[in-house]
N, C-alpha and C. Protein backbone atom coordinates (compact mmCIF):
# COMPACT_ATOMS: atom_id res chain seq x y z
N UNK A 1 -7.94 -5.08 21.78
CA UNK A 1 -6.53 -4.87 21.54
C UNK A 1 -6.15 -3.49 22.06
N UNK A 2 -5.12 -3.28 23.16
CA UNK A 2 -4.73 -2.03 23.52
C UNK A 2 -4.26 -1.39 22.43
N UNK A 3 -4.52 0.38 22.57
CA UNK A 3 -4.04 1.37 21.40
C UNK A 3 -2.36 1.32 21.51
N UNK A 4 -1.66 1.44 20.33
CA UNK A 4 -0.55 1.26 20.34
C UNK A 4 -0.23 2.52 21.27
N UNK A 5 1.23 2.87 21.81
CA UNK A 5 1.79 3.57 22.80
C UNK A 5 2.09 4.73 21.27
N UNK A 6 1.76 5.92 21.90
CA UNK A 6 1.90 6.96 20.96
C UNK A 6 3.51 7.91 21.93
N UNK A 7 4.53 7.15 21.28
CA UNK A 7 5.57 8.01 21.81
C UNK A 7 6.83 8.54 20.12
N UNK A 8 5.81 8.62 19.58
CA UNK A 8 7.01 9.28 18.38
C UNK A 8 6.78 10.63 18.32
N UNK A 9 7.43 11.92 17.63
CA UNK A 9 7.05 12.80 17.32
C UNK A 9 7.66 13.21 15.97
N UNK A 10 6.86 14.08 15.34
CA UNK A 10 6.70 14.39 13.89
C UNK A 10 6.59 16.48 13.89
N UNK A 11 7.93 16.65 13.96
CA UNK A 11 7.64 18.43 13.86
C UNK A 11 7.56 19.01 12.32
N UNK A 12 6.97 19.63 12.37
CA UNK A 12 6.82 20.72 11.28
C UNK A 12 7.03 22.04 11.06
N UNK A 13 7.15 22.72 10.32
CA UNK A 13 6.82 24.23 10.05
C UNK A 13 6.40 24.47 8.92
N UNK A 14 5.23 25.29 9.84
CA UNK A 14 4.62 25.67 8.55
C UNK A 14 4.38 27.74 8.52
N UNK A 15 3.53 28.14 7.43
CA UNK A 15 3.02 29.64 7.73
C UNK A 15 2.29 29.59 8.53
N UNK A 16 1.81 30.90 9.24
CA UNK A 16 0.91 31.40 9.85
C UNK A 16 -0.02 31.19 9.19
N UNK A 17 -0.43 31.46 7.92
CA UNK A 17 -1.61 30.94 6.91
C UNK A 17 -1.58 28.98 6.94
N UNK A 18 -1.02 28.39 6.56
CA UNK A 18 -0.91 27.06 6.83
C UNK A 18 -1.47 26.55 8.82
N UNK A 19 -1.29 27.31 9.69
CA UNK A 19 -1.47 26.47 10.88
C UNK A 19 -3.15 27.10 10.77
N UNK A 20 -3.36 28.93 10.64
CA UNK A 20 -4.52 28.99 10.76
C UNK A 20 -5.44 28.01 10.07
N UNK A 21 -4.93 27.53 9.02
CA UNK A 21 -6.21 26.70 8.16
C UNK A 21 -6.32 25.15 8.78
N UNK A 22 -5.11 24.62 9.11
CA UNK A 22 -5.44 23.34 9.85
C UNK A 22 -6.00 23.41 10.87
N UNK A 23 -5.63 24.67 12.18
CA UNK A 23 -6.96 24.62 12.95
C UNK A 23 -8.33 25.09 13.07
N UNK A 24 -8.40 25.85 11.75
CA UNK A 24 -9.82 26.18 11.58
C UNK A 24 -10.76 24.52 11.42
N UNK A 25 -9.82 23.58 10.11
CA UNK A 25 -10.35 22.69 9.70
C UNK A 25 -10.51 21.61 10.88
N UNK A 26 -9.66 21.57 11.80
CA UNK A 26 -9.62 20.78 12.83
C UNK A 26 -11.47 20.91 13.73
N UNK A 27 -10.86 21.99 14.01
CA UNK A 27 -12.42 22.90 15.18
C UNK A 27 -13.79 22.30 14.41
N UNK A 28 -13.66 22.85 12.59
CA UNK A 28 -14.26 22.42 12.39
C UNK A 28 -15.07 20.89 12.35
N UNK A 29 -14.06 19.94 12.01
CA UNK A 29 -14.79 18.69 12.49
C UNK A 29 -14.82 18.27 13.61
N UNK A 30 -14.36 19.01 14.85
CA UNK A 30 -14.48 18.59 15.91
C UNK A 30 -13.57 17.22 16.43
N UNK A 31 -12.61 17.67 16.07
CA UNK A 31 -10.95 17.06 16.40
C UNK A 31 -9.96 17.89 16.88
N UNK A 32 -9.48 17.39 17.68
CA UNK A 32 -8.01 17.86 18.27
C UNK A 32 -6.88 18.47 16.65
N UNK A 33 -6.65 19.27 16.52
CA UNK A 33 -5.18 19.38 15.81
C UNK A 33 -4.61 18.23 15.32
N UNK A 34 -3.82 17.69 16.54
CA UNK A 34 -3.47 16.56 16.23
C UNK A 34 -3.75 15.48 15.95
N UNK A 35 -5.16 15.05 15.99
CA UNK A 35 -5.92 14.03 15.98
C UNK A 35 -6.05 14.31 14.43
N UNK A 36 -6.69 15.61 13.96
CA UNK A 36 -7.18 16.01 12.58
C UNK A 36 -5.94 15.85 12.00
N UNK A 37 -4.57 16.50 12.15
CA UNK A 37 -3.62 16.05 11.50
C UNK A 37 -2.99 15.00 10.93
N UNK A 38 -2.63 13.96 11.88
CA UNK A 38 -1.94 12.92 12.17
C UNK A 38 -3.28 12.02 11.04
N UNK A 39 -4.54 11.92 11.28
CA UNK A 39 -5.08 10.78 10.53
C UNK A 39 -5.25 11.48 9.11
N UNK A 40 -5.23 12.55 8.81
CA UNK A 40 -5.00 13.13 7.57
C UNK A 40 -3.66 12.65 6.48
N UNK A 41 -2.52 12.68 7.49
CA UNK A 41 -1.11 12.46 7.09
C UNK A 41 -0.98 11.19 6.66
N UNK A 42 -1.41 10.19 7.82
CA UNK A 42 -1.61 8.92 7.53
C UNK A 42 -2.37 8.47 6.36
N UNK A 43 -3.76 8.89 6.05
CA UNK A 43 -4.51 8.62 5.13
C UNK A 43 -3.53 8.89 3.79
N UNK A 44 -2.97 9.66 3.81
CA UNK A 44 -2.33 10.48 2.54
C UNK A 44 -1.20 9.70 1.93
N UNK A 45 -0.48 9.32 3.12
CA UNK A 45 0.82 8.53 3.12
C UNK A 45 0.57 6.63 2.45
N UNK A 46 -0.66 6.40 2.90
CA UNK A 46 -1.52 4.77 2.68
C UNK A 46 -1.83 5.27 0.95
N UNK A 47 -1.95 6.26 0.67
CA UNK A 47 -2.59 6.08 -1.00
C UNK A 47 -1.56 6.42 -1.37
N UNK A 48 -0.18 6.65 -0.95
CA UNK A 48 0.76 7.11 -1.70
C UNK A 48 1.79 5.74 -1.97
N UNK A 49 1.94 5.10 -0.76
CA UNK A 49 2.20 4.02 -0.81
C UNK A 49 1.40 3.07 -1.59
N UNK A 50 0.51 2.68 -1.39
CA UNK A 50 -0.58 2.00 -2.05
C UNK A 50 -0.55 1.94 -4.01
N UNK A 51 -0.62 3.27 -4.00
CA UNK A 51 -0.14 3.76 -5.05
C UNK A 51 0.95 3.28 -5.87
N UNK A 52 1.72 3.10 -4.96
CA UNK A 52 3.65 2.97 -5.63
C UNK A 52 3.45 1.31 -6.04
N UNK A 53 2.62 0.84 -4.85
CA UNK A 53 2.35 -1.16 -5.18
C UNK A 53 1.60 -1.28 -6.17
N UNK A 54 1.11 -0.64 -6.63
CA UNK A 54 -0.31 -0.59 -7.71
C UNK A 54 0.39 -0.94 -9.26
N UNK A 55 -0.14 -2.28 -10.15
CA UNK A 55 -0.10 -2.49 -10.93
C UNK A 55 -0.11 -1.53 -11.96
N UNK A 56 0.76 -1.26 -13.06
CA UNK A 56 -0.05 0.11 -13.95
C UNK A 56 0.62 -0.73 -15.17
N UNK A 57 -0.21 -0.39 -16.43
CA UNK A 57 0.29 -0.57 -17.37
C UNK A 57 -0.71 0.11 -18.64
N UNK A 58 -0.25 -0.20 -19.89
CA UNK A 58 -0.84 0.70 -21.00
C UNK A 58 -2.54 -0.66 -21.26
N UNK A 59 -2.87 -0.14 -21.95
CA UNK A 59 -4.29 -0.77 -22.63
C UNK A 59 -3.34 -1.83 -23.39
N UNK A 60 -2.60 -1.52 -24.15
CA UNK A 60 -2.14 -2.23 -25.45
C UNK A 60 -1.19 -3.65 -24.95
N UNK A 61 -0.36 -3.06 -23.04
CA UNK A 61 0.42 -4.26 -22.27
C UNK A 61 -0.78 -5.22 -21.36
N UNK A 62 -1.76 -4.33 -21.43
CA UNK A 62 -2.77 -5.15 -20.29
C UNK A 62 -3.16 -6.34 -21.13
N UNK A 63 -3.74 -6.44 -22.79
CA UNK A 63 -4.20 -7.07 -23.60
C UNK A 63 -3.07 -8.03 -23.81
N UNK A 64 -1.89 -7.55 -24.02
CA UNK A 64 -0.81 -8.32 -24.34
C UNK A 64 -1.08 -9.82 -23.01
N UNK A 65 -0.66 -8.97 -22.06
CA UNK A 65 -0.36 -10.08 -20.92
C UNK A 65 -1.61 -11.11 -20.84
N UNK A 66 -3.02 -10.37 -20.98
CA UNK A 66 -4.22 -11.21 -20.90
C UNK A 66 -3.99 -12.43 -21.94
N UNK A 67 -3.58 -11.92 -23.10
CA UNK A 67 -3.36 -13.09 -24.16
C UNK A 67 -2.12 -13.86 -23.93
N UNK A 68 -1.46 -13.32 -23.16
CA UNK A 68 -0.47 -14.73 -22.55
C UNK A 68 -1.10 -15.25 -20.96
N UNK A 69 -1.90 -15.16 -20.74
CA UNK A 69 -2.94 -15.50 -19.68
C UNK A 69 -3.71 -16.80 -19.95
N UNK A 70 -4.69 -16.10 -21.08
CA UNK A 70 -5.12 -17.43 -21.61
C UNK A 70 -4.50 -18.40 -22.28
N UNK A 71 -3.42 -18.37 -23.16
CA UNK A 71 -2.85 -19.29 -23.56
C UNK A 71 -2.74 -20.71 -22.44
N UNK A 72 -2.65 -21.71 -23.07
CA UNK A 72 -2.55 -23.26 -22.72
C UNK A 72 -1.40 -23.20 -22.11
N UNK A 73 -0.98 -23.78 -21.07
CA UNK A 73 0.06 -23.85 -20.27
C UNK A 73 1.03 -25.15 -21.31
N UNK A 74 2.11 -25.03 -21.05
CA UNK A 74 3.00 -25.92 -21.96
C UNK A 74 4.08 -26.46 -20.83
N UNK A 75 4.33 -27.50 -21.23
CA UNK A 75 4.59 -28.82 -20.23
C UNK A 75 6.15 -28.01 -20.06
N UNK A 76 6.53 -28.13 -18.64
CA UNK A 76 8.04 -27.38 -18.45
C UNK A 76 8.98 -29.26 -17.86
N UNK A 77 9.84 -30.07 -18.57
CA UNK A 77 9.85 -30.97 -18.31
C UNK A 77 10.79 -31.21 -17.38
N UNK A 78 11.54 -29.90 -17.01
CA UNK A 78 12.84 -29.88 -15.82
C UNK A 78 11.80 -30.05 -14.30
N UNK A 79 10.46 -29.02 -14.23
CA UNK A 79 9.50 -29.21 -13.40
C UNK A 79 8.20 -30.80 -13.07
N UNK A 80 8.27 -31.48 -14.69
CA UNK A 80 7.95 -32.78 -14.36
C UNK A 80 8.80 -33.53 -13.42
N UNK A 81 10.33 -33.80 -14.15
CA UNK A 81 11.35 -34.44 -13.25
C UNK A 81 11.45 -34.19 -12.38
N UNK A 82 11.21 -33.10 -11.37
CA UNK A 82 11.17 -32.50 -9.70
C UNK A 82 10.15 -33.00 -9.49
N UNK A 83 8.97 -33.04 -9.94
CA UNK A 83 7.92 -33.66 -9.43
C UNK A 83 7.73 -35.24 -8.94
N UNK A 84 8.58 -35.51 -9.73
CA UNK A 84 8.82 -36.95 -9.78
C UNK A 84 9.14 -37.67 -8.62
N UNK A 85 10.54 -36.64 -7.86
CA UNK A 85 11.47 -37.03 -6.77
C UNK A 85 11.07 -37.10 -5.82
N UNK A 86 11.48 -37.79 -4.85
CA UNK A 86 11.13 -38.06 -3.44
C UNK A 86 10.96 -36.87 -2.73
N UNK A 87 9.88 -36.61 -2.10
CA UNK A 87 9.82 -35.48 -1.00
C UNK A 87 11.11 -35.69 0.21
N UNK A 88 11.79 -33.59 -0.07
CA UNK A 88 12.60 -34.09 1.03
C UNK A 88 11.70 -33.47 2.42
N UNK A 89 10.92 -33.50 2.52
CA UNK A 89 9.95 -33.51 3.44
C UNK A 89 9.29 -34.93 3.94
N UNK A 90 10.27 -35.27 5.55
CA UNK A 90 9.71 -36.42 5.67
C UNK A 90 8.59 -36.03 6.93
N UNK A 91 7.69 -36.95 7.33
CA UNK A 91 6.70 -37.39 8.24
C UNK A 91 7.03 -37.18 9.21
């Protein structure tokens, strides 16, 4: 699969203390700046997002919901009668 076309740009400002440390850290792993940057940002941005989708709830709602989990399903009879009807999906 070709690499996607890298034509966006993303400026910043930062301190003189802030750029020295990203390119120290860069050199150090032996990445471009931008290379070290950009998959840093990304990584950061995926758990932040990730994050926001992420189920959360208390101990006391998790138990709750589990015990309406297991409970026996109970007959919904508006959903029997649909079941019933002719598919409007023909052949």
């Amino acid at each position: 699969m070709p690499a996607a076309a890298k034509n966006q740009r993303l400026e910043l400002r930062l301190t003189q203390e802030q750029k020295a440390a990203i390119e120290q850290a860069a050199q150090l792993s032996g990445r471009t700046v931008t290379d070290f940057s950009v998959s840093f940002l990304v990584e950061q941005a995926r758990e932040v997002i990730r994050a926001e989708h992420e189920l959360r709830m208390s101990d006391l709602a998790w138990s709750e919901f589990s015990t309406l989990l297991e409970r026996p399903a109970q007959p919904v009879q508006q959903l029997a009668e649909l079941l019933q009807r002719p598919s409007v999906f023909v052949d």
